[in-house]
Every structure is written in structure tokens, then in C-alpha cells.
Protein backbone atom coordinates (compact mmCIF):
# COMPACT_ATOMS: atom_id res chain seq x y z
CA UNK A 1 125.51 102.61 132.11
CA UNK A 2 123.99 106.30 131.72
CA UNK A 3 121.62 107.90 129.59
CA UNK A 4 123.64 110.86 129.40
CA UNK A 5 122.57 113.55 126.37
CA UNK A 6 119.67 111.51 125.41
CA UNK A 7 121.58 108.19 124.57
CA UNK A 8 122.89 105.33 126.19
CA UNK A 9 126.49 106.49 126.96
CA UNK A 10 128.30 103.20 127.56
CA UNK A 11 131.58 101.12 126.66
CA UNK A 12 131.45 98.23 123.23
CA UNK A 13 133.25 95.50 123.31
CA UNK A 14 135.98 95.70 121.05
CA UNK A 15 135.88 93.73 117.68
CA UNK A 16 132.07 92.53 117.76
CA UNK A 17 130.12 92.75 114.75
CA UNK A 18 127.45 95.33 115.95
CA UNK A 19 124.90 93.93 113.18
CA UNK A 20 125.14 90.51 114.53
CA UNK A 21 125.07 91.37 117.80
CA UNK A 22 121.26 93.63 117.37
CA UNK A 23 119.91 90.24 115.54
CA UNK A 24 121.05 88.29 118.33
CA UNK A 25 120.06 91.08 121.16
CA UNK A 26 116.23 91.09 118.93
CA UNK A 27 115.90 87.45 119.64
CA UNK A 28 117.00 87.29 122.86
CA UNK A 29 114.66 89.92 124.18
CA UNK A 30 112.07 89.42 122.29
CA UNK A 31 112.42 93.09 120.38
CA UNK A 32 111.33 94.02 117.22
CA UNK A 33 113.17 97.05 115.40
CA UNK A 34 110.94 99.50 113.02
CA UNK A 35 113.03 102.10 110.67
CA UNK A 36 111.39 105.13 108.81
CA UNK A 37 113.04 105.08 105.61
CA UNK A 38 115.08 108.11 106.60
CA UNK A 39 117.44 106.56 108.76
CA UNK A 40 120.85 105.78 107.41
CA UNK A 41 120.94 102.27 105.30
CA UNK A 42 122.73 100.78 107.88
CA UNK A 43 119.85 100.93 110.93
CA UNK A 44 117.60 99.88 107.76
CA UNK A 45 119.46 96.54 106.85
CA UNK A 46 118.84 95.30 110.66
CA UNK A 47 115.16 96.56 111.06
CA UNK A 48 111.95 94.21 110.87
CA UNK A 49 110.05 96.68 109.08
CA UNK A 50 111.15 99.90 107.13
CA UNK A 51 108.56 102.20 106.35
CA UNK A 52 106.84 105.95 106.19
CA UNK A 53 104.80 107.23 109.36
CA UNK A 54 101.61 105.38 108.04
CA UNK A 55 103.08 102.05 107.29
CA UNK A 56 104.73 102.44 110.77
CA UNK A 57 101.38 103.23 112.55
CA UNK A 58 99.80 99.93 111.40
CA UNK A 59 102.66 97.80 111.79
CA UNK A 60 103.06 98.82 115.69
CA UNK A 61 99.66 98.58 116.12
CA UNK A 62 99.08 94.55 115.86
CA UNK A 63 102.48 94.02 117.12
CA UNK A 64 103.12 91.14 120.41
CA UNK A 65 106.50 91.43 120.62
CA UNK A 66 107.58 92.63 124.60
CA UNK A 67 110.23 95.80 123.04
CA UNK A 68 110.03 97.99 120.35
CA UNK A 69 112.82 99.63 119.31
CA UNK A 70 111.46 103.12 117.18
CA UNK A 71 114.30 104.37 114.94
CA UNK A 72 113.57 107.43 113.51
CA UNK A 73 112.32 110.65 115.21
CA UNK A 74 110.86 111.33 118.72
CA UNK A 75 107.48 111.22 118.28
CA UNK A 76 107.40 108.63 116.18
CA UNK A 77 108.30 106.68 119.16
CA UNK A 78 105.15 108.66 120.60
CA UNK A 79 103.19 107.39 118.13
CA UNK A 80 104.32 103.39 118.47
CA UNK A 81 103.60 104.28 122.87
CA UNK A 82 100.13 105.87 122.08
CA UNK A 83 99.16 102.52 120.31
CA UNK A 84 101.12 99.87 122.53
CA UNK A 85 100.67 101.65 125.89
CA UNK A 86 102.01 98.36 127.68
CA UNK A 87 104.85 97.62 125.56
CA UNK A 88 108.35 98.97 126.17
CA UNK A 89 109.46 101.48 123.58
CA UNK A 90 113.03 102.44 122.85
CA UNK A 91 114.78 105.08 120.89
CA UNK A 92 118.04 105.11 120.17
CA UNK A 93 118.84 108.65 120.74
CA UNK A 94 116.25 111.09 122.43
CA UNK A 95 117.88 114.26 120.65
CA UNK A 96 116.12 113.03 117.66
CA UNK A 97 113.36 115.64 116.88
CA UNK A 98 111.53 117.34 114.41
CA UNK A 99 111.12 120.66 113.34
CA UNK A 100 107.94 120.03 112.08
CA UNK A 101 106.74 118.98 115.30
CA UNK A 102 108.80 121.72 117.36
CA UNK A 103 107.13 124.05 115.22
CA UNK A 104 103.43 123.45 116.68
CA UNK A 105 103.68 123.90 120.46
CA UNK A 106 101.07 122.48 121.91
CA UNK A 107 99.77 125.42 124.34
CA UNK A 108 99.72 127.60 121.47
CA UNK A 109 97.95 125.09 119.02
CA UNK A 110 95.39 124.87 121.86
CA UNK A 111 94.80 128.67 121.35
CA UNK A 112 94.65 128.40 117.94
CA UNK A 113 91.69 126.02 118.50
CA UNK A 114 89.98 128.71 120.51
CA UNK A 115 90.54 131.46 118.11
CA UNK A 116 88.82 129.10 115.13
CA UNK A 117 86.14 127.24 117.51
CA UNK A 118 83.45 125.00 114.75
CA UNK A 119 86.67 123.78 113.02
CA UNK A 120 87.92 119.82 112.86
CA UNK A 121 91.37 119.66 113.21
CA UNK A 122 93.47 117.55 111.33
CA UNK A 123 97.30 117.25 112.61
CA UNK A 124 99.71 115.85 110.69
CA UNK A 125 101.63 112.55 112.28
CA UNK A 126 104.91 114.69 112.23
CA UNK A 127 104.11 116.39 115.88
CA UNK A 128 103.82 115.61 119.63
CA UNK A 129 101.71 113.18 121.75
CA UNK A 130 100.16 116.85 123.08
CA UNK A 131 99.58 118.07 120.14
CA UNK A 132 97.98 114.82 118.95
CA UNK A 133 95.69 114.88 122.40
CA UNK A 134 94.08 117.78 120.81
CA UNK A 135 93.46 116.88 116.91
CA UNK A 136 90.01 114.98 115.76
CA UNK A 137 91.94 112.94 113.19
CA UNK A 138 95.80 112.88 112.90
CA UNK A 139 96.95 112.28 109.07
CA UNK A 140 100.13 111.31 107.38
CA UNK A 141 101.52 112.18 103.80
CA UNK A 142 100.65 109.26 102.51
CA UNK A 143 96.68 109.44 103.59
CA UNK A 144 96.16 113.52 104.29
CA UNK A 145 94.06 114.09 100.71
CA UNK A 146 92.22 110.84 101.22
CA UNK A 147 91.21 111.84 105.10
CA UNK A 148 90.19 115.56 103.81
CA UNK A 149 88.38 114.25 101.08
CA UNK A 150 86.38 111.95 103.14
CA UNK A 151 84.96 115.14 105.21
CA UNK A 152 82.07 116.93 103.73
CA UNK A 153 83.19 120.10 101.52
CA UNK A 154 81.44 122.72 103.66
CA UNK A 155 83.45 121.00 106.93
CA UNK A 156 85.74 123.74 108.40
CA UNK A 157 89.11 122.19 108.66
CA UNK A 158 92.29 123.27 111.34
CA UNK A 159 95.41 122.01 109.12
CA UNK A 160 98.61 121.21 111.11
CA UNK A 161 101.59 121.75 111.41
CA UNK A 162 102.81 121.62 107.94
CA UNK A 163 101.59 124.28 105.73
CA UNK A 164 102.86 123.11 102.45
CA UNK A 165 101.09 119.85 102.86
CA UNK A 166 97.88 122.07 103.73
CA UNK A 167 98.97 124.06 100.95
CA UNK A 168 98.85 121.07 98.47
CA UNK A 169 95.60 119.28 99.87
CA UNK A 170 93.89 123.08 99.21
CA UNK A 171 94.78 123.01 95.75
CA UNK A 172 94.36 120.25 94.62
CA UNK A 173 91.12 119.60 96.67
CA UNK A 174 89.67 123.42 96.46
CA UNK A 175 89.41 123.50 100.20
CA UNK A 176 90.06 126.46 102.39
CA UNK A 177 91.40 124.72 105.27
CA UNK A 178 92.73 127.19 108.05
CA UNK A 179 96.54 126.55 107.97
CA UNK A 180 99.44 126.27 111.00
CA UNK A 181 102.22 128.01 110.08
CA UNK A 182 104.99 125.15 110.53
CA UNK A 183 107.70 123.92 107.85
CA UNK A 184 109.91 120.63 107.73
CA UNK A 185 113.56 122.31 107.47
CA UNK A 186 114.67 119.73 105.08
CA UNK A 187 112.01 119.52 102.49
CA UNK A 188 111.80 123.48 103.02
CA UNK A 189 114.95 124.02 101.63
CA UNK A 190 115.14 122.03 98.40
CA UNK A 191 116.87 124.26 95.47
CA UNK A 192 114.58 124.97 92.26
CA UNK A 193 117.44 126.07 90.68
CA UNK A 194 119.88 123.03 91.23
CA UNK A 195 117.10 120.67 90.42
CA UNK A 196 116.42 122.29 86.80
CA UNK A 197 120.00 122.40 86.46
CA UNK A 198 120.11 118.18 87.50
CA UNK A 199 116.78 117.65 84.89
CA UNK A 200 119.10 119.94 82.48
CA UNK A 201 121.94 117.48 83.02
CA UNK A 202 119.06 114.95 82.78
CA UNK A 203 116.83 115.35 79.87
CA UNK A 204 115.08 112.00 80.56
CA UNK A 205 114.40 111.67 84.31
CA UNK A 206 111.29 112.31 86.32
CA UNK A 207 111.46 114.70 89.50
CA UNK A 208 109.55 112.84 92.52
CA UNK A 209 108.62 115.61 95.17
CA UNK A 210 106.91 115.32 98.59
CA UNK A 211 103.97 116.99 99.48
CA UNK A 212 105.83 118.77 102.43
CA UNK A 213 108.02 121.07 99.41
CA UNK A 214 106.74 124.17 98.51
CA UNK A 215 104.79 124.93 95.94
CA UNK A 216 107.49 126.15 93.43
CA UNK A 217 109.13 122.86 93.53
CA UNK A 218 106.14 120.93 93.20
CA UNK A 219 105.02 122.09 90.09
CA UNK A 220 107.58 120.83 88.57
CA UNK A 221 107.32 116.98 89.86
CA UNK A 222 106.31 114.63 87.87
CA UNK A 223 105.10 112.79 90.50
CA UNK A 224 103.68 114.58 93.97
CA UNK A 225 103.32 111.69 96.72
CA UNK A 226 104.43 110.32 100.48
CA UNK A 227 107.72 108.32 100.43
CA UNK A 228 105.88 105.33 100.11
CA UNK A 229 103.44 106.89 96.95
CA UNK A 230 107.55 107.85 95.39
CA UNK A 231 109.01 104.79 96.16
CA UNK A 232 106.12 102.79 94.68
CA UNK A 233 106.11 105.21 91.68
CA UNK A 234 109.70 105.01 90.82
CA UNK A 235 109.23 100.73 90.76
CA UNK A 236 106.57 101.03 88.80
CA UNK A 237 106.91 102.79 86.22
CA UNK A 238 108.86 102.95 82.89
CA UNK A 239 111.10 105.31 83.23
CA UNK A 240 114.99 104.39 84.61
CA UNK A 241 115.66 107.95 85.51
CA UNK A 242 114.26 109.77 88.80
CA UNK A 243 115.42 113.37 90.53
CA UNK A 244 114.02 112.81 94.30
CA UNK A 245 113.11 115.92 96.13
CA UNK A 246 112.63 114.06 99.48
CA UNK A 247 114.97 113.21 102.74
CA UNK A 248 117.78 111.01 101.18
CA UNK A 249 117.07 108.39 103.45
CA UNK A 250 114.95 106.98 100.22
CA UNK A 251 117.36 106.48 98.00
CA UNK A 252 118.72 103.18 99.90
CA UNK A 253 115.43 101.56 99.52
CA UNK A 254 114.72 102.83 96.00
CA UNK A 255 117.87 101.23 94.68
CA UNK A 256 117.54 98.42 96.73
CA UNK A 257 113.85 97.82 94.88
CA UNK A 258 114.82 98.90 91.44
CA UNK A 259 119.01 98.30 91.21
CA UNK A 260 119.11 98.91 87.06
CA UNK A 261 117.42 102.20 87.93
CA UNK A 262 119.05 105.65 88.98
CA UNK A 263 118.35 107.83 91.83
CA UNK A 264 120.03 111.16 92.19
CA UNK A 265 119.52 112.96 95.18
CA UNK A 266 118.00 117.07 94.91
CA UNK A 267 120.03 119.43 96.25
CA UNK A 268 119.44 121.52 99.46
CA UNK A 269 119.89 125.58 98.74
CA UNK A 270 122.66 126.50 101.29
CA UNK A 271 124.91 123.80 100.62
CA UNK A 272 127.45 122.34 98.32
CA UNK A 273 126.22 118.17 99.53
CA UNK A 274 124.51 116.78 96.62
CA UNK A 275 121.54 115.66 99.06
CA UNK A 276 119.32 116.67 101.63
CA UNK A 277 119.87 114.76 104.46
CA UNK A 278 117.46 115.07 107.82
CA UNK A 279 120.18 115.82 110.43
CA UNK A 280 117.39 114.07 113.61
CA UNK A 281 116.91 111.30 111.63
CA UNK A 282 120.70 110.47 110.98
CA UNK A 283 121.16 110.61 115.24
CA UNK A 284 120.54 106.58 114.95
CA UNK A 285 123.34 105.04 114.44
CA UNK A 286 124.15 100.99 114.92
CA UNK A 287 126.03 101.77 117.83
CA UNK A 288 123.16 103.32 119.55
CA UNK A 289 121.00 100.64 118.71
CA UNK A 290 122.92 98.10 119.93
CA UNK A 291 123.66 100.11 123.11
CA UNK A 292 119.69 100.59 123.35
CA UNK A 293 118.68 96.66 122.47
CA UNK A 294 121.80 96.02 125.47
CA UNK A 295 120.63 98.36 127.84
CA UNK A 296 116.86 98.51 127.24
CA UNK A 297 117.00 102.49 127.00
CA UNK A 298 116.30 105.40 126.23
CA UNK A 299 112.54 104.68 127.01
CA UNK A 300 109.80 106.62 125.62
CA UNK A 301 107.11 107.68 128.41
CA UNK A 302 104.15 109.38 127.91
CA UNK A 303 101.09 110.51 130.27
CA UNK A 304 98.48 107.81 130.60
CA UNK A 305 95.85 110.75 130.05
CA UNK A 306 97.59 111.86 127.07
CA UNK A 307 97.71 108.62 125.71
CA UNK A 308 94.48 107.77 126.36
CA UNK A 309 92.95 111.36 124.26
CA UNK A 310 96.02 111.06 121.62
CA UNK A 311 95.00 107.55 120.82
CA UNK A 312 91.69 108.14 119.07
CA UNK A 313 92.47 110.68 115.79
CA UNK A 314 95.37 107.65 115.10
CA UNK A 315 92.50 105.09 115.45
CA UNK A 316 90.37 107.06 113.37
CA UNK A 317 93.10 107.52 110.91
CA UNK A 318 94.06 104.21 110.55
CA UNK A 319 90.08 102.83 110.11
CA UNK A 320 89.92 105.62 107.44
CA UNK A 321 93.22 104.67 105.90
């Protein structure tokens, strides 16, 4: 065995039933598997917990079991080390990044700082363990406009890495936080045009956005909110109907939730697919998992001093959440 290009590369067995064999492999080792809801249906049937960065966060943080197995992105499996420093963390494929994250280096957030020195900065969860070592109080989608609103209004706020969040939270909060410049490249790229032409097509269904969209998609949501705030939403409601401007990833656990409702996936601009799929998060596959749970690896390391100055904005988050 080799972890060559970031995953286990490694023979299977022929003719074994890879989602038996990861429930027996979690047992046997004691493991417990976490999925973000982006990850492919599949790696979601055979996790313990599915959930958004937040709901992640907690669950890893009051967790016992010897491995944890992250699949989503990389620092996600950051995140679940920072909190469970003693606990062995896998990933089943290392490639799996985030241009959210790999758009905030952290030497040049670090100048940033210095250039606006009085400011608290608030990083979103979608960037590195480095990045996190330098933020006062790391957010997620799902708890950013709580967190801001917590702060005193005159408070000068850093707001990282993704500007249409910041974007958002200003707006609707009449802050002037000082925003990074950073994008996600899927929710960046949603089509305005394709999803008036869907709600055309679809007179009675609501358009659910995420905060990370731009600002001429989300004024036309019907409902603005995390993909836990969306998926709630959509269950909750009346209506059967819902356009989802938000990694497709959903979509399995919306109609898993609510099967006599409809989901249709919001187009990307530059493509023909009917979806927007996160290309990092769709790296996980059950074969890597298995090949992880086998092989105990890829492991996710990070510096004891890091860990030590990235663990307090999560803590803070979390007691504020």
C-alpha cells in the first residue's frame, strides 16, 4: 500500500460489497465516518453523521471514537484535527480542496491584518488551519449573521475569505465590514438566466440560494440560508416545489427528507449539466473510503502550535453558536 496522489493507491478484492465492508471496517476499528452534505449520496448512505461545516464542528467535537474518517474537503478534516488533536483523522483523498480556502493564503491574510490593525477578524470555516491560527472567531454559513450581530455595531470587522457572504451579512446587517476578496467557484457561477428560465418553466416553486451566491442571484431567493437553514426550509414549509442554487450534493438529503417534494438542481453558467456539482467534494468516492477505513490513511497532520492558536475562534464559535 501507497499513498500515491493523495489517496490510498491499493488493490480491492474482487466481488465485495464495498458498503458492507466500511460498516464492518467502522466497527472493527472503532471509526466513525462524518459526510458534508456535498459528497456524492453514496459516501452519505454509509456516514454516522451528514451535515454542513457547523453541524460537523459540534459533532467532532464530543466525539470518543479512536478514527475519524472526514469526507468532504481538506480542511474540514483540519477542522475535526484542531478539535480532536489526539484522535486519528482520515480523508479519503487529500486532492480534495477548496477554492474558497486556496483563495486566502495565509501569509498574505496576515498582511492584510497589518494593513487594517484595530479590526476583529472573522474567517469563514471554508479556509486553512493557518488561516484559522490568525482569526478571533471563525464562522460558518449557517451562524456568520448571528456571530456579527453579537459584536457591537461600531466593532471594526476583517471578513474572510468569502466576499459574497460578507457581502450579504453587510446588507442585511448595515455593517461595513472590511472584505477578503475570495469566491467559492461553484456557488460563483450559478446562471441568473437559466434559473428564471427553470422558475419560468416553474411558476410555483421557490428558489433556495446560499449566502456564498452573488448578489444578483440572491435577490431573487425566496429563501437566503446555509444548507442546513435550505434543507430545513424546504421540509418545512408548504410549498412542493424548490429551485436550489447550492452544491448538488443537497438534493440527496432533501429528497430523502421530503420524497413527495421536488428538487431541481440550478444551473452553472458555462455548462450544459443541469447542476452544479463541487468537483473537490465529489474526489470521495466508496472506494476510497474503504481503502482509507483498510489502510488507516491518508492522515491529516497539523502543527501542534497551529492547533493549539486555531482552536480558540472554533471554540468561541461554537459557545456563540
Amino acid at each position: 500500500m501507497k499513498v500515491d496522489n493523495g489517496y490510498v493507491q491499493a488493490p480491492v478484492p474482487e466481488g465485495i460489497d464495498l458498503k458492507e465492508e466500511i460498516l464492518r471496517l467502522k466497527k472493527e476499528k472503532n471509526a466513525i465516518i462524518l459526510a458534508h452534505y456535498y459528497t456524492v449520496g453514496e459516501i452519505q448512505e454509509v456516514a454516522d453523521f451528514v451535515g454542513d461545516s457547523l453541524a460537523l464542528a459540534r459533532i467532532a467535537e464530543g466525539l470518543d471514537n479512536d478514527i475519524i474518517v472526514m469526507c468532504g474537503v481538506h480542511f474540514m478534516g483540519e477542522t475535526v484535527k484542531i478539535l480532536c488533536p489526539e484522535k486519528k483523522v482520515l480523508v479519503p483523498d487529500l486532492n480534495a480542496g477548496c477554492s474558497l480556502a486556496d483563495s486566502c493564503p495565509a501569509p498574505e491574510l496576515e498582511k492584510f491584518i497589518k494593513d487594517h490593525p484595530g479590526h476583529t477578524v472573522i474567517s469563514y470555516v471554508n479556509t486553512s488551519a493557518a488561516v484559522k491560527a490568525l482569526t478571533d472567531i471563525v464562522v460558518t454559513s449557517g451562524n456568520a449573521m448571528k456571530v456579527v450581530n453579537s459584536l457591537p455595531e461600531d466593532e471594526k470587522i476583517i471578513f474572510g475569505p468569502d466576499r459574497n457572504l460578507g457581502n450579504y451579512i453587510n446588507s442585511e446587517t448595515g455593517r461595513d465590514m472590511v472584505l477578503w476578496d475570495g469566491a467559492c467557484h461553484v456557488h460563483e457561477k450559478f446562471s441568473l438566466e437559466k434559473i428564471l428560465e427553470l422558475k419560468r418553466q416553474h411558476p410555483g416553486a421557490k428558489i433556495l440560494v446560499h449566502p456564498e451566491c452573488p448578489a444578483h442571484v440572491r435577490i431573487v431567493a425566496d429563501k437566503v440560508g446555509s444548507t442546513a437553514v435550505l434543507l430545513d426550509w424546504a421540509c418545512e414549509t408548504d410549498a412542493t416545489e424548490f429551485i436550489v442554487a447550492t452544491e448538488s450534493g443537497i438534493l440527496h438529503e432533501m429528497r430523502r427528507r421530503c420524497p413527495e417534494k421536488t428538487f431541481i438542481p440550478a444551473p452553472p453558467n458555462d455548462s450544459t449539466c443541469a447542476c452544479n456539482d463541487c468537483s473537490f467534494m465529489k474526489l470521495n468516492t466508496l472506494r476510497k473510503l474503504y481503502l482509507t477505513l483498510v489502510h488507516e490513511a491518508p492522515e491529516i497532520h497539523v502543527d501542534a502550535a497551529i492547533i493549539d492558536r486555531a482552536r480558540r475562534p472554533i471554540t468561541r464559535m461554537l459557545s456563540m453558536s
